[in-house]
C-alpha atoms as a PDB file:
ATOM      1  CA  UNK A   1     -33.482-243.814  12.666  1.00  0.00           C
ATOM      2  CA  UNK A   2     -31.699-246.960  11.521  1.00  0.00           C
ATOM      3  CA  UNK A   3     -33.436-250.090  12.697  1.00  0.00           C
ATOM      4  CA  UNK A   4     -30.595-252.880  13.434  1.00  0.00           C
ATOM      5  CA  UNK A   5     -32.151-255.379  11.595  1.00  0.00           C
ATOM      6  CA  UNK A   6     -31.863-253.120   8.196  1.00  0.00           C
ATOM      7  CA  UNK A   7     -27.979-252.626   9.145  1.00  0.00           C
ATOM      8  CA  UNK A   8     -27.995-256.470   9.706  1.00  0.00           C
ATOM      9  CA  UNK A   9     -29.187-256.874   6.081  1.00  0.00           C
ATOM     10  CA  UNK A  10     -26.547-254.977   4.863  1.00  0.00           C
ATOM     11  CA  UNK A  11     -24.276-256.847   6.406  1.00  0.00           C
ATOM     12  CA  UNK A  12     -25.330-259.931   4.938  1.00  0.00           C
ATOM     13  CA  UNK A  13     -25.184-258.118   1.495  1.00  0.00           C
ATOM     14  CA  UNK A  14     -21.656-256.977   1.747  1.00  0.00           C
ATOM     15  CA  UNK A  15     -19.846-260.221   3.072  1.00  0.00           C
ATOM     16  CA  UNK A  16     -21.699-261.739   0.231  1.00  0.00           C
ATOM     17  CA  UNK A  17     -20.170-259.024  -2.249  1.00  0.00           C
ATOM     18  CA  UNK A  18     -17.293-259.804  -0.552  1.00  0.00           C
ATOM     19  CA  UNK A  19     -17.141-263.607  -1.469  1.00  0.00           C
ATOM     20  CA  UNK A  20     -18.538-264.673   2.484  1.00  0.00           C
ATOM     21  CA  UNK A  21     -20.315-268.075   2.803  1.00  0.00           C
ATOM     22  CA  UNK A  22     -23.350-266.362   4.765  1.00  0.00           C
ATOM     23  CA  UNK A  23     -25.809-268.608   6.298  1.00  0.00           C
ATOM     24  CA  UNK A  24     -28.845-266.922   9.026  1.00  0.00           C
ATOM     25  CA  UNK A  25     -29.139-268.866  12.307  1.00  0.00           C
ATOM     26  CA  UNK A  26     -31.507-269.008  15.464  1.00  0.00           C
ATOM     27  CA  UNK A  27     -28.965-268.984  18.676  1.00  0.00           C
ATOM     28  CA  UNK A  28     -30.888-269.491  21.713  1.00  0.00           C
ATOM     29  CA  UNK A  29     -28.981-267.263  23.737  1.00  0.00           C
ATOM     30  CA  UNK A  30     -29.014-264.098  21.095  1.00  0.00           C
ATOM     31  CA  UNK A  31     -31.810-264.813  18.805  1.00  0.00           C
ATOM     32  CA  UNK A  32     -31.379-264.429  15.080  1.00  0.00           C
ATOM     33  CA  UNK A  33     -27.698-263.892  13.735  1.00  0.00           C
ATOM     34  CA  UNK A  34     -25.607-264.341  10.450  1.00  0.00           C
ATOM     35  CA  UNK A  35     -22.139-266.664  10.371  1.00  0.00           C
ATOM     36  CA  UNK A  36     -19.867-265.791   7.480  1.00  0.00           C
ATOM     37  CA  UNK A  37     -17.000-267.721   6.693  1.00  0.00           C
ATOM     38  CA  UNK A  38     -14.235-267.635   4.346  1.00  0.00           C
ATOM     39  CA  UNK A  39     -11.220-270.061   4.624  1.00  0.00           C
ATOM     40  CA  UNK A  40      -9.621-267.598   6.285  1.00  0.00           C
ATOM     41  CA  UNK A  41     -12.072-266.017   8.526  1.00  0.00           C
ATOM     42  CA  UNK A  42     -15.186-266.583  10.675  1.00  0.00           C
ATOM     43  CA  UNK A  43     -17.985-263.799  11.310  1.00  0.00           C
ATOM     44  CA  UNK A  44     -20.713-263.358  13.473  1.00  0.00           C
ATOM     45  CA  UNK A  45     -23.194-260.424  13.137  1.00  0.00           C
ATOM     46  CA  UNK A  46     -25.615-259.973  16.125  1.00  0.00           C
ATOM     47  CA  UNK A  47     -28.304-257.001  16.533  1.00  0.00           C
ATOM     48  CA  UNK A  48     -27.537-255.558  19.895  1.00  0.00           C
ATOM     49  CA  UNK A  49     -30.288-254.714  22.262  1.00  0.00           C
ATOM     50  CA  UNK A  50     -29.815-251.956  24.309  1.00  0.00           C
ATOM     51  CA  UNK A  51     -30.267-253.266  27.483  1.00  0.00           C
ATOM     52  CA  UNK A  52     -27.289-255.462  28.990  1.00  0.00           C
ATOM     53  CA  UNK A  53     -24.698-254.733  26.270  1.00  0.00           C
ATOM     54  CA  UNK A  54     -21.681-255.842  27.869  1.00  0.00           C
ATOM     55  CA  UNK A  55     -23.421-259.196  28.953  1.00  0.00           C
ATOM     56  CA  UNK A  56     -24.823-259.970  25.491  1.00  0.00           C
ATOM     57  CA  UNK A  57     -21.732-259.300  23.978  1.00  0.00           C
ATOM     58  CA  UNK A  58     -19.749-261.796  26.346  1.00  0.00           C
ATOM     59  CA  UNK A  59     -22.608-264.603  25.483  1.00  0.00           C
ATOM     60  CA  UNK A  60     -22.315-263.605  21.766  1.00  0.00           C
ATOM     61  CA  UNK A  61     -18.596-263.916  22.024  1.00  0.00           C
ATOM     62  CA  UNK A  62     -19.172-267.404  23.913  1.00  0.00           C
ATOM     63  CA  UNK A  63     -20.791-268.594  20.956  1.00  0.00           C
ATOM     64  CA  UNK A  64     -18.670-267.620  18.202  1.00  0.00           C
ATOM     65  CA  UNK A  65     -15.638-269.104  19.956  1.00  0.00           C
ATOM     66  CA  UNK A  66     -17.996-272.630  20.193  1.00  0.00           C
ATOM     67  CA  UNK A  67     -18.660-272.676  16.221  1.00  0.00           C
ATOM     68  CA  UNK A  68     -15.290-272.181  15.643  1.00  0.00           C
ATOM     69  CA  UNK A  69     -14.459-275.040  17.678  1.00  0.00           C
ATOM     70  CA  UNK A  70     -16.490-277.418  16.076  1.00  0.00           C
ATOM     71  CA  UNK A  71     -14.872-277.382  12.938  1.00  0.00           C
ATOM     72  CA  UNK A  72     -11.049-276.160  13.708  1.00  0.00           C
ATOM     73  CA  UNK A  73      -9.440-274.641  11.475  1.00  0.00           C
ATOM     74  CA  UNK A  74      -6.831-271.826  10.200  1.00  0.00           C
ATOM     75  CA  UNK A  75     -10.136-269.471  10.181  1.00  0.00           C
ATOM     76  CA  UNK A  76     -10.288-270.606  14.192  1.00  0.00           C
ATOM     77  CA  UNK A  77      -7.699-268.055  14.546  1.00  0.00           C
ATOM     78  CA  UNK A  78      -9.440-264.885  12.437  1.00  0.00           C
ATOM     79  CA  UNK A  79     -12.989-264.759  14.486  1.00  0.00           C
ATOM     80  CA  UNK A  80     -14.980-261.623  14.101  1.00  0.00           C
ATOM     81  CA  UNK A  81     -18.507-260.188  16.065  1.00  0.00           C
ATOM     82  CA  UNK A  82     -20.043-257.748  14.346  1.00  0.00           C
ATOM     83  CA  UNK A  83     -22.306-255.588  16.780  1.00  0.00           C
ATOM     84  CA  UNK A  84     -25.324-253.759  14.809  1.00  0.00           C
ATOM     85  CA  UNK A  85     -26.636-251.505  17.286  1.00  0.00           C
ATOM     86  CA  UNK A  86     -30.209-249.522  16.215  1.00  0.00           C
ATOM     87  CA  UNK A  87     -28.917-246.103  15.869  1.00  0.00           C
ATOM     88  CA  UNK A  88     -25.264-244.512  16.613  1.00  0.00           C
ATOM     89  CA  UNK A  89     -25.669-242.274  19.598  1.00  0.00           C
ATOM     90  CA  UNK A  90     -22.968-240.490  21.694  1.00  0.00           C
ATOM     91  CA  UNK A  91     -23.568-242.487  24.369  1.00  0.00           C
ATOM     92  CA  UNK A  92     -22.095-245.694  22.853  1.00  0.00           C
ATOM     93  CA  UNK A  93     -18.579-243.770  22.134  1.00  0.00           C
ATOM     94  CA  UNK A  94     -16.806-245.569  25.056  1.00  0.00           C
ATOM     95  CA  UNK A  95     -18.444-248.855  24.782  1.00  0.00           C
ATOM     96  CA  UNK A  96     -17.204-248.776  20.965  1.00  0.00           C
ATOM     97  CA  UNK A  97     -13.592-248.128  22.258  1.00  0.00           C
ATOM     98  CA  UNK A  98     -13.908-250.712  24.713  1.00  0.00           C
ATOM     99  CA  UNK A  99     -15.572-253.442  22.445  1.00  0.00           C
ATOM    100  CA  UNK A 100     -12.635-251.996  19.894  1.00  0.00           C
ATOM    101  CA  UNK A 101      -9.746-252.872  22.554  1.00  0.00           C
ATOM    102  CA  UNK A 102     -10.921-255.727  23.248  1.00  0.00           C
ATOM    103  CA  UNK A 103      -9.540-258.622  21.326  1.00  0.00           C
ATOM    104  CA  UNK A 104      -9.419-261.369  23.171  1.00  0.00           C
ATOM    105  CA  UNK A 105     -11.572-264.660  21.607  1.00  0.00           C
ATOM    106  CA  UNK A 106     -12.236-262.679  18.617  1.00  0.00           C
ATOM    107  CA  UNK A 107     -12.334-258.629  17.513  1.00  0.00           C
ATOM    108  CA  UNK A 108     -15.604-256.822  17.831  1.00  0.00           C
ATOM    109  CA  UNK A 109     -17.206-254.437  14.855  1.00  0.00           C
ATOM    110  CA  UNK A 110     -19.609-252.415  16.156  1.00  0.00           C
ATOM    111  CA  UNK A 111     -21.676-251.294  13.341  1.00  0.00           C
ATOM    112  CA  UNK A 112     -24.943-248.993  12.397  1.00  0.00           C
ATOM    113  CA  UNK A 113     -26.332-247.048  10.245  1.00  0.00           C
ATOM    114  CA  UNK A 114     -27.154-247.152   6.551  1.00  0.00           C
ATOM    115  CA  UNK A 115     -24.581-249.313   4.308  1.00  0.00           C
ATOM    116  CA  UNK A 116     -21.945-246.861   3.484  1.00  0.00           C
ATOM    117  CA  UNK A 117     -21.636-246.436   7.429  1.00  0.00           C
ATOM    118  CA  UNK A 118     -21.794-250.327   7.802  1.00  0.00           C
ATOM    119  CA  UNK A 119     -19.417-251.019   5.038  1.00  0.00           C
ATOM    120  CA  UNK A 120     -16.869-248.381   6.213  1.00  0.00           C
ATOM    121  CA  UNK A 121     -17.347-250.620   9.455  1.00  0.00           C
ATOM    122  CA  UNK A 122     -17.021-253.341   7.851  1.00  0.00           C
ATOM    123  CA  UNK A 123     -14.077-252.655   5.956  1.00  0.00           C
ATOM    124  CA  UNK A 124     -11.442-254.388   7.686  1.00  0.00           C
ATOM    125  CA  UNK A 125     -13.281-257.803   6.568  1.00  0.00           C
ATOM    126  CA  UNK A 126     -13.028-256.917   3.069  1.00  0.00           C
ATOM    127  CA  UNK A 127      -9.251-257.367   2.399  1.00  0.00           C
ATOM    128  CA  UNK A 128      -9.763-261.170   3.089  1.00  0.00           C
ATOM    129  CA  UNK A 129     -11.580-261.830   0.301  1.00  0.00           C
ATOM    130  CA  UNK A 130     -10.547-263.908  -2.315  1.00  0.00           C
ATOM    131  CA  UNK A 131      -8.758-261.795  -4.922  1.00  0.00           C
ATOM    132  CA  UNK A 132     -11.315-261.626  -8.560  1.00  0.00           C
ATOM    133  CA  UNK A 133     -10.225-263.619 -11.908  1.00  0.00           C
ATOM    134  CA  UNK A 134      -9.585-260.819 -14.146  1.00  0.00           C
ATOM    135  CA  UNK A 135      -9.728-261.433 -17.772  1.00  0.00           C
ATOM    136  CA  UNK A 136      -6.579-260.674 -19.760  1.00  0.00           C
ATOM    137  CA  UNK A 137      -8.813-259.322 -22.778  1.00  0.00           C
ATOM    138  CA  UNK A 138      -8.935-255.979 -21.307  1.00  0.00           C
ATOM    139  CA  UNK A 139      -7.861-256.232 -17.736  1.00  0.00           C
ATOM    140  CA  UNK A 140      -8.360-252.213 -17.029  1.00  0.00           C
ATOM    141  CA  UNK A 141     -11.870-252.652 -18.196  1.00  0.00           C
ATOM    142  CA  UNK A 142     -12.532-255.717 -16.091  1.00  0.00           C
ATOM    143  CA  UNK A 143     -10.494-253.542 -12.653  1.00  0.00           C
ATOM    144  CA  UNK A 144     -13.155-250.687 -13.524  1.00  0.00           C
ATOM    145  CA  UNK A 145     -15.957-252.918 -14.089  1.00  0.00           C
ATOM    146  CA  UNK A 146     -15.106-254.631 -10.260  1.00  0.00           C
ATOM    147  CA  UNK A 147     -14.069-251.118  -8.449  1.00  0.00           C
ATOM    148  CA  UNK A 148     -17.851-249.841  -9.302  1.00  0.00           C
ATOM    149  CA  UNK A 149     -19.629-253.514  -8.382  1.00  0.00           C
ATOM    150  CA  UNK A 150     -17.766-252.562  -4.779  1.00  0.00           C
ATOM    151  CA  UNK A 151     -18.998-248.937  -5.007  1.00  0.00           C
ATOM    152  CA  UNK A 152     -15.921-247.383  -5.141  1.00  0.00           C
ATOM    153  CA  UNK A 153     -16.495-243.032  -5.823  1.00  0.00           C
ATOM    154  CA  UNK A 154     -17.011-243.256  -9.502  1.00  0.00           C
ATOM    155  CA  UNK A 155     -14.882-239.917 -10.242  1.00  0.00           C
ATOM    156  CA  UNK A 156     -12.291-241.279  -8.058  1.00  0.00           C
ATOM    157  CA  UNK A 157     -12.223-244.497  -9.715  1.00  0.00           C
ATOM    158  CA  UNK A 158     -11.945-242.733 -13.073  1.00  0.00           C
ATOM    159  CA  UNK A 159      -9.342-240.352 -11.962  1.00  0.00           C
ATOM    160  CA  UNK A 160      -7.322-242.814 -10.852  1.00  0.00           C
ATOM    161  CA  UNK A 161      -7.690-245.393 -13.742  1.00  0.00           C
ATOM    162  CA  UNK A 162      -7.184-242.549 -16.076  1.00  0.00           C
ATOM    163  CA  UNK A 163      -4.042-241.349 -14.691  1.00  0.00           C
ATOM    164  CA  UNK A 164      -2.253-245.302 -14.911  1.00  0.00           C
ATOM    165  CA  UNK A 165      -4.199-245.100 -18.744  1.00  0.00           C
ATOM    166  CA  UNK A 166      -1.548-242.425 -19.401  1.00  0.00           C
ATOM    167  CA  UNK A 167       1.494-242.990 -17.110  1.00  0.00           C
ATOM    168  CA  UNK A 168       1.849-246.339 -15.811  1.00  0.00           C
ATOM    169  CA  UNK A 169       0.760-245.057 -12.217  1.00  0.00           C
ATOM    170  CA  UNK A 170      -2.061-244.316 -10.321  1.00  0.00           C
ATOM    171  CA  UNK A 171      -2.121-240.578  -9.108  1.00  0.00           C
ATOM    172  CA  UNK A 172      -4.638-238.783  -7.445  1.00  0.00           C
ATOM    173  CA  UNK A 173      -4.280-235.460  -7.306  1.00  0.00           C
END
């Protein structure tokens, strides 16, 4: 079994990877979470206790809306909760679709598992990242060389690099 506070760290490790200011915090109300904050977006990750989801989530939510308000800005408007529960059962199917509908005050991640599960979950934070420099020695070196640092499928990423080596384009077939 995944223990939340394992799928918490790899939160913290990808929104790093991912360029994320990410700062751990004591909230009275939750306990220990992690803000992450780009210019663009603002990110709470909570660990989820099993009893009284739907209320912890509402006073998680409460809180994330109150740090963005101290400091307004255009990331006011992006606002993220990312739910680490301790282990993915069936029995948290419709509460994921319901926390997943739900976007009013900020959209709600629920995430578990080990960190290929939590970074697929994460995934829709990862766009906003700020785009790498690239150097123009060898750019399609450099593109390879940041494609495996974010763990992209290694015969994938070689497939497809090979095929815009030789054409232009990137084909996978």
């Amino acid at each position: 079994m995944i223990r939340a506070a394992d799928a918490l760290k790899h939160c913290r490790a990808i929104l790093e990877a991912a360029a994320y200011d990410v700062e751990a915090r004591e909230v009275d109300e939750l306990g220990p979470v992690l803000i992450a904050e780009t210019l663009y977006a603002l990110v709470m990750a909570v660990a989820v206790p099993e009893e009284g989801i739907e209320r912890f989530v509402e006073d998680a939510q409460a809180a994330l809306t109150r740090l963005a308000a101290v400091h307004p800005s255009p990331r006011s408007w992006d606002l993220y909760l990312v739910l680490v529960l301790e282990e993915d059962p069936a029995r948290y199917d419709t509460l994921r679709e319901s926390f997943d509908a739900d976007t009013r005050y900020a959209r709600k991640l629920v995430v578990t598992g080990d960190r290929a599960r939590v970074e697929r979950s994460l995934r829709i934070l990862l766009p906003i990242r700020p785009v790498p420099e690239i150097a123009l020695a060898d750019p399609l070196e450099e593109v390879r060389s940041e494609l495996k640092r974010a763990e992209i499928d290694v015969d994938l990423l070689e497939t497809a690099l090979s095929s815009f080596e030789r054409t232009s384009e990137v084909q996978i077939p």
